[in-house]
PDB file of N, CA and C in Angstrom:
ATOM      1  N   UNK A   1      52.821 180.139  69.192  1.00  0.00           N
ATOM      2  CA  UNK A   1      53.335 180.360  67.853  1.00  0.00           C
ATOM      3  C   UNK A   1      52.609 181.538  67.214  1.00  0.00           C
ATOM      4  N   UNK A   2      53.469 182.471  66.569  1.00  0.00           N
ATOM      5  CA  UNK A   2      52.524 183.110  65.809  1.00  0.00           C
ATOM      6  C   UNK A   2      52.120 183.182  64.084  1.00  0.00           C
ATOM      7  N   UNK A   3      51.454 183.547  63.995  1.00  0.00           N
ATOM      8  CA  UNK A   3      51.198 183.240  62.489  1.00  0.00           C
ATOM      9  C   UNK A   3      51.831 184.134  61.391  1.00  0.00           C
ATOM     10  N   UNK A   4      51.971 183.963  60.408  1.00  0.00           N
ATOM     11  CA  UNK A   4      52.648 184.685  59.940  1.00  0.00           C
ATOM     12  C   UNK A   4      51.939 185.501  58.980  1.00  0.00           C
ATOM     13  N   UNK A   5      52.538 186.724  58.504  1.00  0.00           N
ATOM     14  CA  UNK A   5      51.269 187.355  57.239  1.00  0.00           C
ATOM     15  C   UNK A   5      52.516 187.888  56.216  1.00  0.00           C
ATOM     16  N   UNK A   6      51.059 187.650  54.682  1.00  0.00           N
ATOM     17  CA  UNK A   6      51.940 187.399  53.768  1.00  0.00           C
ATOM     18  C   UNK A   6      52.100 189.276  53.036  1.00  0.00           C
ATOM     19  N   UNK A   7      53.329 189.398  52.994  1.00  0.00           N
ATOM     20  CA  UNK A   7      53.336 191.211  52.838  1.00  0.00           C
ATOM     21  C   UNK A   7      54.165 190.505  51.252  1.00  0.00           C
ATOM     22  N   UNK A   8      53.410 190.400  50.250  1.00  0.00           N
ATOM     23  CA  UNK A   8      53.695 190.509  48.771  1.00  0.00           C
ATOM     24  C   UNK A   8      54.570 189.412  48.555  1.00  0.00           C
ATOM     25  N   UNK A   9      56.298 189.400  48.924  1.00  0.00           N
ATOM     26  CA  UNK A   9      56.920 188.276  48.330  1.00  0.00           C
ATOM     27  C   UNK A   9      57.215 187.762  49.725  1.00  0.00           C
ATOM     28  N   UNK A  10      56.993 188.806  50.389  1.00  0.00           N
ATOM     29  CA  UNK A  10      58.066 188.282  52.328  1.00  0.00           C
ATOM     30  C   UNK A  10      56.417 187.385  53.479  1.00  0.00           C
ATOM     31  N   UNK A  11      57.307 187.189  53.963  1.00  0.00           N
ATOM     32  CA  UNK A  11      56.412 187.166  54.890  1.00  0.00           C
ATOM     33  C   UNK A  11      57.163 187.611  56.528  1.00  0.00           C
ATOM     34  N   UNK A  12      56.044 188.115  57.535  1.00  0.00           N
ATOM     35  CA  UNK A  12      56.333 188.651  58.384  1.00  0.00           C
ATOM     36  C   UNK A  12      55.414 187.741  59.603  1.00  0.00           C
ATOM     37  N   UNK A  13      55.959 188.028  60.996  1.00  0.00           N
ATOM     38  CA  UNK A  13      55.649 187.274  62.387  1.00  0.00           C
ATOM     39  C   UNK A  13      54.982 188.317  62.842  1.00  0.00           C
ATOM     40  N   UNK A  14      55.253 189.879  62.401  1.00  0.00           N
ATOM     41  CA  UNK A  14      54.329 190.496  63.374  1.00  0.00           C
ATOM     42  C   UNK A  14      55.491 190.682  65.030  1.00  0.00           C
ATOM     43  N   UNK A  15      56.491 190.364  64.989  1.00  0.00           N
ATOM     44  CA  UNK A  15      57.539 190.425  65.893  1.00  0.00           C
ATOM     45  C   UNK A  15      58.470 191.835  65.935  1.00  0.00           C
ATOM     46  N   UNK A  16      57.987 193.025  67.038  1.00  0.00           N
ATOM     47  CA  UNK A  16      58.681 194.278  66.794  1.00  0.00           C
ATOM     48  C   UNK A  16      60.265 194.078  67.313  1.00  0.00           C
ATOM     49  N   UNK A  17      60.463 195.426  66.209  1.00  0.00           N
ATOM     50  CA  UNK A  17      61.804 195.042  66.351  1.00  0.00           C
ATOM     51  C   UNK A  17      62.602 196.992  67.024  1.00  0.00           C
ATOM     52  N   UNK A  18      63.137 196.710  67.790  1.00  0.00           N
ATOM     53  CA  UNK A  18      63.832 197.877  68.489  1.00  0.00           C
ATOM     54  C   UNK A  18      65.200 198.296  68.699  1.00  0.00           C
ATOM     55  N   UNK A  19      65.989 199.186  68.222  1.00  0.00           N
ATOM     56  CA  UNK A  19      67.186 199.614  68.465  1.00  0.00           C
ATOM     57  C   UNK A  19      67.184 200.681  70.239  1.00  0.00           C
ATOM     58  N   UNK A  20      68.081 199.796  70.756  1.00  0.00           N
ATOM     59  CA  UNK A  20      68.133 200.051  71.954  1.00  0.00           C
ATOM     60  C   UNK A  20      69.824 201.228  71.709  1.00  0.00           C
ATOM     61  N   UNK A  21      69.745 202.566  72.076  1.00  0.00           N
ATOM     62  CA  UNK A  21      71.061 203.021  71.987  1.00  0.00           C
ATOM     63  C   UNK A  21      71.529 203.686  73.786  1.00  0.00           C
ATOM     64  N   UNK A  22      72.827 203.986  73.940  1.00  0.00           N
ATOM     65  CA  UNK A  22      73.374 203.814  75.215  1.00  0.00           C
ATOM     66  C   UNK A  22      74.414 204.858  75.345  1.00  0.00           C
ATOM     67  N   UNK A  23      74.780 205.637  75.690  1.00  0.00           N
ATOM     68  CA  UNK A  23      75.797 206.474  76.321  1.00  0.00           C
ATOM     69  C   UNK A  23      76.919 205.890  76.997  1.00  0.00           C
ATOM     70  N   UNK A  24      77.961 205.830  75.956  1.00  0.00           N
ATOM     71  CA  UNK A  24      79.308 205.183  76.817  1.00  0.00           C
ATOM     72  C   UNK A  24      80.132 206.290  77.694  1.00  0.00           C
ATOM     73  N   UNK A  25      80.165 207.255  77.647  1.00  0.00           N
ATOM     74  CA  UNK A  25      80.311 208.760  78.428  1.00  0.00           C
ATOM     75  C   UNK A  25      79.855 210.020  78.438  1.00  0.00           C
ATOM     76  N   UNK A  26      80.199 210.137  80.026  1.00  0.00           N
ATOM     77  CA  UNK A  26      79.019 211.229  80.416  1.00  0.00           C
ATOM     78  C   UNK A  26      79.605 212.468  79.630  1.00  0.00           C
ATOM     79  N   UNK A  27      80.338 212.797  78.360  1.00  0.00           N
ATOM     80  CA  UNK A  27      80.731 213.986  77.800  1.00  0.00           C
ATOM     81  C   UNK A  27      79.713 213.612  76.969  1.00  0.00           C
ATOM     82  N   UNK A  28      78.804 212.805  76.291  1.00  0.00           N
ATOM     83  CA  UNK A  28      77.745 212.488  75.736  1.00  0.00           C
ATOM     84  C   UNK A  28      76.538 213.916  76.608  1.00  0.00           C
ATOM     85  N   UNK A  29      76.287 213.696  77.619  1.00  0.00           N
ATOM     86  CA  UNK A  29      75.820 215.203  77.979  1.00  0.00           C
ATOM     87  C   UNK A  29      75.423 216.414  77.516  1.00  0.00           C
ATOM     88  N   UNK A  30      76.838 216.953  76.861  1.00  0.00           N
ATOM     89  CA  UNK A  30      77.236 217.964  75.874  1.00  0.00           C
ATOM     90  C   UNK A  30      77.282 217.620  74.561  1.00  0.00           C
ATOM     91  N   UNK A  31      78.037 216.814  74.236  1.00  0.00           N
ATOM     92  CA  UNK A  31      78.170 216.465  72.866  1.00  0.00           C
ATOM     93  C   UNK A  31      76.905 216.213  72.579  1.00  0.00           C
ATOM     94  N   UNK A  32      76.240 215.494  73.041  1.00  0.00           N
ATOM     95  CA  UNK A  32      74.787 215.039  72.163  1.00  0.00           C
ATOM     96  C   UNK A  32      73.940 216.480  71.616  1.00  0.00           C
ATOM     97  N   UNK A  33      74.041 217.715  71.791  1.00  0.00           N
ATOM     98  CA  UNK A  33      73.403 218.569  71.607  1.00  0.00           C
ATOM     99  C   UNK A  33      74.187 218.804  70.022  1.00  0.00           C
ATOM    100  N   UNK A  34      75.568 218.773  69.915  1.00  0.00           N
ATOM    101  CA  UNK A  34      76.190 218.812  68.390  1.00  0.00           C
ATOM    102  C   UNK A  34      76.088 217.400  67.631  1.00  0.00           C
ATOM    103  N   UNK A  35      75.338 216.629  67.992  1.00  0.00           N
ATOM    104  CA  UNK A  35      75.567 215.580  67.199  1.00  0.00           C
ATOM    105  C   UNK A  35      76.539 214.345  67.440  1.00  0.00           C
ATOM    106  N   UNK A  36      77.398 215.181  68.473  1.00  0.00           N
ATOM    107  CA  UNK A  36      78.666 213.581  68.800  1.00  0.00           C
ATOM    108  C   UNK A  36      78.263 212.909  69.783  1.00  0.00           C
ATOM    109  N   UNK A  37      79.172 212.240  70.267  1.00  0.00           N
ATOM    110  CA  UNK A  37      79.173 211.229  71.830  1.00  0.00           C
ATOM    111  C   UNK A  37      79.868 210.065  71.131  1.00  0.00           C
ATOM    112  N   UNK A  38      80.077 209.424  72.027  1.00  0.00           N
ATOM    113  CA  UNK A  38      80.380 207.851  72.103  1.00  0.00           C
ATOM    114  C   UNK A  38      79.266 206.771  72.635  1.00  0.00           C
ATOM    115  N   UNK A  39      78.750 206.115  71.735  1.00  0.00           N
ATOM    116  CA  UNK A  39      77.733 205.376  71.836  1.00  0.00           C
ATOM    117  C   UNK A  39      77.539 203.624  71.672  1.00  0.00           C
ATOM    118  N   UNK A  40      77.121 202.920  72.128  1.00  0.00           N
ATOM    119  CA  UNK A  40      76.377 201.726  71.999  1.00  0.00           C
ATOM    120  C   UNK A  40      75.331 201.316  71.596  1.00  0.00           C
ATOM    121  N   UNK A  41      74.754 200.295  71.014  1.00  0.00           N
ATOM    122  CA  UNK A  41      73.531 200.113  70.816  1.00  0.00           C
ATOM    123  C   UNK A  41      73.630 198.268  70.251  1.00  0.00           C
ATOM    124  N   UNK A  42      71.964 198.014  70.798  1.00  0.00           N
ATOM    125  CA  UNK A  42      71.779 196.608  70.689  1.00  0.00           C
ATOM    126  C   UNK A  42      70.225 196.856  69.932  1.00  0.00           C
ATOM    127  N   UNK A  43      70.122 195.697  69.209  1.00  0.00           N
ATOM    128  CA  UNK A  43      69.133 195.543  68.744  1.00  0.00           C
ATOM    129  C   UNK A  43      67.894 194.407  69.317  1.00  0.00           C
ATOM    130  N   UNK A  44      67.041 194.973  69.667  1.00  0.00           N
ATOM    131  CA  UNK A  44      65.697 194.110  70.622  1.00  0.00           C
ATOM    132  C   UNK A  44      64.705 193.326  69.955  1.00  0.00           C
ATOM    133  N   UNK A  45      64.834 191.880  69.926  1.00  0.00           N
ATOM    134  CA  UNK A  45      64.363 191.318  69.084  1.00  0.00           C
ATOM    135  C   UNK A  45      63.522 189.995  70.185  1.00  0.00           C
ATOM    136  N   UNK A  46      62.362 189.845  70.174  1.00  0.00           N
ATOM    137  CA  UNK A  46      61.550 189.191  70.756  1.00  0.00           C
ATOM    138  C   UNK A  46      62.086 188.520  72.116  1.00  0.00           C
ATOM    139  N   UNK A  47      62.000 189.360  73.236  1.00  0.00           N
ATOM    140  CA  UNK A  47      62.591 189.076  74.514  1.00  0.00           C
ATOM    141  C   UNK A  47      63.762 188.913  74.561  1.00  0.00           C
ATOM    142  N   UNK A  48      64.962 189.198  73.966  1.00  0.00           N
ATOM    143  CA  UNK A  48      66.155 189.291  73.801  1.00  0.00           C
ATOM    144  C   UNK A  48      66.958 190.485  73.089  1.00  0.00           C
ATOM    145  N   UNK A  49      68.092 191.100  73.695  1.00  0.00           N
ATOM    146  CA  UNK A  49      68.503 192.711  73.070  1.00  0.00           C
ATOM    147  C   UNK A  49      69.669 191.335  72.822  1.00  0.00           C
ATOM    148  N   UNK A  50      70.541 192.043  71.267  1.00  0.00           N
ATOM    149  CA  UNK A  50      71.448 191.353  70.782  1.00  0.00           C
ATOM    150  C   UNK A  50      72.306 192.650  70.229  1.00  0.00           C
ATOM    151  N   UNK A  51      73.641 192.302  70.968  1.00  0.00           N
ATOM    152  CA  UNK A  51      74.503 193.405  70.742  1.00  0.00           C
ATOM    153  C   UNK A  51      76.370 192.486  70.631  1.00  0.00           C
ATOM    154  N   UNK A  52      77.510 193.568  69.941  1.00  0.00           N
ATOM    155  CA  UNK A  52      78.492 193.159  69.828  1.00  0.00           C
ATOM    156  C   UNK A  52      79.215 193.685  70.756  1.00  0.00           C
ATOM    157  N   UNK A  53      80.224 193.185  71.429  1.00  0.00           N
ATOM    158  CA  UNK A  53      81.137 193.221  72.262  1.00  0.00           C
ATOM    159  C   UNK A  53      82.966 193.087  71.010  1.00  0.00           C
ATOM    160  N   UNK A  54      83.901 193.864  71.400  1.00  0.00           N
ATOM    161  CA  UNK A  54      85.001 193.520  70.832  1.00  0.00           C
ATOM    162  C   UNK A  54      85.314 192.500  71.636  1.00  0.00           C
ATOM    163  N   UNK A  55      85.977 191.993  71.133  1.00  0.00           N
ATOM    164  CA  UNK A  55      86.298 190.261  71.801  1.00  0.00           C
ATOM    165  C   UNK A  55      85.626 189.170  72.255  1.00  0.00           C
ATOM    166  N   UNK A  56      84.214 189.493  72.220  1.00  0.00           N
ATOM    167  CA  UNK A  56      82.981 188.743  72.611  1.00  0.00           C
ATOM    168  C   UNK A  56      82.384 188.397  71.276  1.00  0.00           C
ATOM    169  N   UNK A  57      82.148 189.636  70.033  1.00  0.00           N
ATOM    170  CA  UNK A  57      81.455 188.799  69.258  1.00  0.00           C
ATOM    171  C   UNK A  57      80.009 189.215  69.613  1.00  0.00           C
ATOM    172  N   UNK A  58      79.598 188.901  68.522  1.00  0.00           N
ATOM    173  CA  UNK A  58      77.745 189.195  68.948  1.00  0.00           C
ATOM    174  C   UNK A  58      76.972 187.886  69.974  1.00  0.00           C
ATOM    175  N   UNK A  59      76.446 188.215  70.499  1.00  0.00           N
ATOM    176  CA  UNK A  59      75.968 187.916  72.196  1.00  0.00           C
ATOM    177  C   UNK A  59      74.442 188.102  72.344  1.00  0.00           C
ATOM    178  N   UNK A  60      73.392 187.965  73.663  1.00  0.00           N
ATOM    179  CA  UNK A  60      72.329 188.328  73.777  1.00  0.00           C
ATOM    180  C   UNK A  60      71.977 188.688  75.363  1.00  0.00           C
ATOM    181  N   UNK A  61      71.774 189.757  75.935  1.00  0.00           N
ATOM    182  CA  UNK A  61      71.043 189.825  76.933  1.00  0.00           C
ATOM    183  C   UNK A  61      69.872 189.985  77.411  1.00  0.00           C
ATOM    184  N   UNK A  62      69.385 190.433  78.284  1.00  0.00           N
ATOM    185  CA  UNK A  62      67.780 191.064  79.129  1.00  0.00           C
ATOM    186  C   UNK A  62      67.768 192.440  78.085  1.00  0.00           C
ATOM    187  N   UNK A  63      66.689 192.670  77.668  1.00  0.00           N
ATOM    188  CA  UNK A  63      66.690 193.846  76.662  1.00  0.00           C
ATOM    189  C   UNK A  63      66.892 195.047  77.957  1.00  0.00           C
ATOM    190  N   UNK A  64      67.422 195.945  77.388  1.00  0.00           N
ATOM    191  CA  UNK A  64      67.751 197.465  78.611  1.00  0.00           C
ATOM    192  C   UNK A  64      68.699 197.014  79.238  1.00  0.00           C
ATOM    193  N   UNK A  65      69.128 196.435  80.055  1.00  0.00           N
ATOM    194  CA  UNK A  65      70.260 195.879  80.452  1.00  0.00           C
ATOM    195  C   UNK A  65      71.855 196.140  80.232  1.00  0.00           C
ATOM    196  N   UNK A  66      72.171 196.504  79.174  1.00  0.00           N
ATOM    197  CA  UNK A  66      73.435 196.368  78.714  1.00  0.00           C
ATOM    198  C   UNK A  66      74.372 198.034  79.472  1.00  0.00           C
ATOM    199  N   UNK A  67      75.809 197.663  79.731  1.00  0.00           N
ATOM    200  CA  UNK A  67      76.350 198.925  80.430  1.00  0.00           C
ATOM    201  C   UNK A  67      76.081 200.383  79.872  1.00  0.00           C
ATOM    202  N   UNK A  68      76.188 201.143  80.776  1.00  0.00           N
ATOM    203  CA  UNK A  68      76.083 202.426  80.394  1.00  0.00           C
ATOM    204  C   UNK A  68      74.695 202.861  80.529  1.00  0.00           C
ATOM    205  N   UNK A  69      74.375 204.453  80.165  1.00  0.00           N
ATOM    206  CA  UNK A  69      72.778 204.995  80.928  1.00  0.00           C
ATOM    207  C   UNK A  69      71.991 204.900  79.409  1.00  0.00           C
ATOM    208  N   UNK A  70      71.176 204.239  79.456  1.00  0.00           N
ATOM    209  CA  UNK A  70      70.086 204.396  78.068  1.00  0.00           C
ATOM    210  C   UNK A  70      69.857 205.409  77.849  1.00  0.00           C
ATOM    211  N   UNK A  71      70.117 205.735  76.527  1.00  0.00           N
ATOM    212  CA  UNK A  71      70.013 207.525  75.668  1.00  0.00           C
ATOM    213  C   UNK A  71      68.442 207.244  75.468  1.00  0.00           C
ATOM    214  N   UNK A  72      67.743 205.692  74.658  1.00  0.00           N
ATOM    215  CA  UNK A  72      66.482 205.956  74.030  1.00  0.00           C
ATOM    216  C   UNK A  72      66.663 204.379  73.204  1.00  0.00           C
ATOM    217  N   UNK A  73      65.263 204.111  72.726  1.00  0.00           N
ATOM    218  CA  UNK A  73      65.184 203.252  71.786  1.00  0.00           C
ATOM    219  C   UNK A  73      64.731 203.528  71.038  1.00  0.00           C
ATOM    220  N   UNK A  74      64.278 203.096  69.702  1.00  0.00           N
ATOM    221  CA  UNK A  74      63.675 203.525  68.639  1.00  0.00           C
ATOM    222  C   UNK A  74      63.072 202.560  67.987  1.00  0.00           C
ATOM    223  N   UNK A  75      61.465 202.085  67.417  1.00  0.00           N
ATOM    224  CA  UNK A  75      60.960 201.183  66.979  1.00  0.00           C
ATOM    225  C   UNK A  75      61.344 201.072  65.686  1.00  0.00           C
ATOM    226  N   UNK A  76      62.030 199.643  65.194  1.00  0.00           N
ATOM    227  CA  UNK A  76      62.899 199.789  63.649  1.00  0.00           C
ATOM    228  C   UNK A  76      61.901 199.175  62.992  1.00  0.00           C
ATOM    229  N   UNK A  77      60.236 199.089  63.265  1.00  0.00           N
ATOM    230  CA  UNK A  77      59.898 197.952  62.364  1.00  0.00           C
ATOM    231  C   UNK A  77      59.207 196.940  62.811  1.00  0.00           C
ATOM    232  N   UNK A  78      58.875 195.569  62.238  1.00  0.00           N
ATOM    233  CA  UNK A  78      58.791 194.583  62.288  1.00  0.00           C
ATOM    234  C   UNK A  78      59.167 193.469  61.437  1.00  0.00           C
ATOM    235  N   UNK A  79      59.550 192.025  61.835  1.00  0.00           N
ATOM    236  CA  UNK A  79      59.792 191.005  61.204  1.00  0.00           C
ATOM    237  C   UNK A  79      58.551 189.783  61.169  1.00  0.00           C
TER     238      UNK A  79
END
């Protein structure tokens, strides 16, 4: 268990939190240099990446895992 600490009105676990993003095509390549692509992304939350699927609904897998080539993650924080 971990303990929790008190940050003013919230309190926090100390549990990082990560945006995992993904390249749905390889024209992402090129485009990513202007700013576009077609992209994915799940959010990594204590041994579990949690991402939406159309027709699935939000879901959870193995964090990194999910289709397509990982662009990068980015540390969003903590809870």
């Amino acid at each position: 268990t971990r303990m929790a600490r008190n940050w003013g009105s919230r309190t926090g676990y100390g549990i990082e939190v990560v945006l995992n993003v993904y390249d749905l095509s390889p024209v992402n390549d090129y485009a990513y240099a202007i700013g576009l692509g077609a992209y994915h992304s799940g959010v990594e939350v204590n041994g579990r990446e949690y991402t939406f699927a159309g027709g699935g609904g939000i879901f959870f897998h193995s964090p990194k895992k999910s289709s397509g080539c990982r662009r990068g993650g980015r540390n969003s924080g903590e809870i």
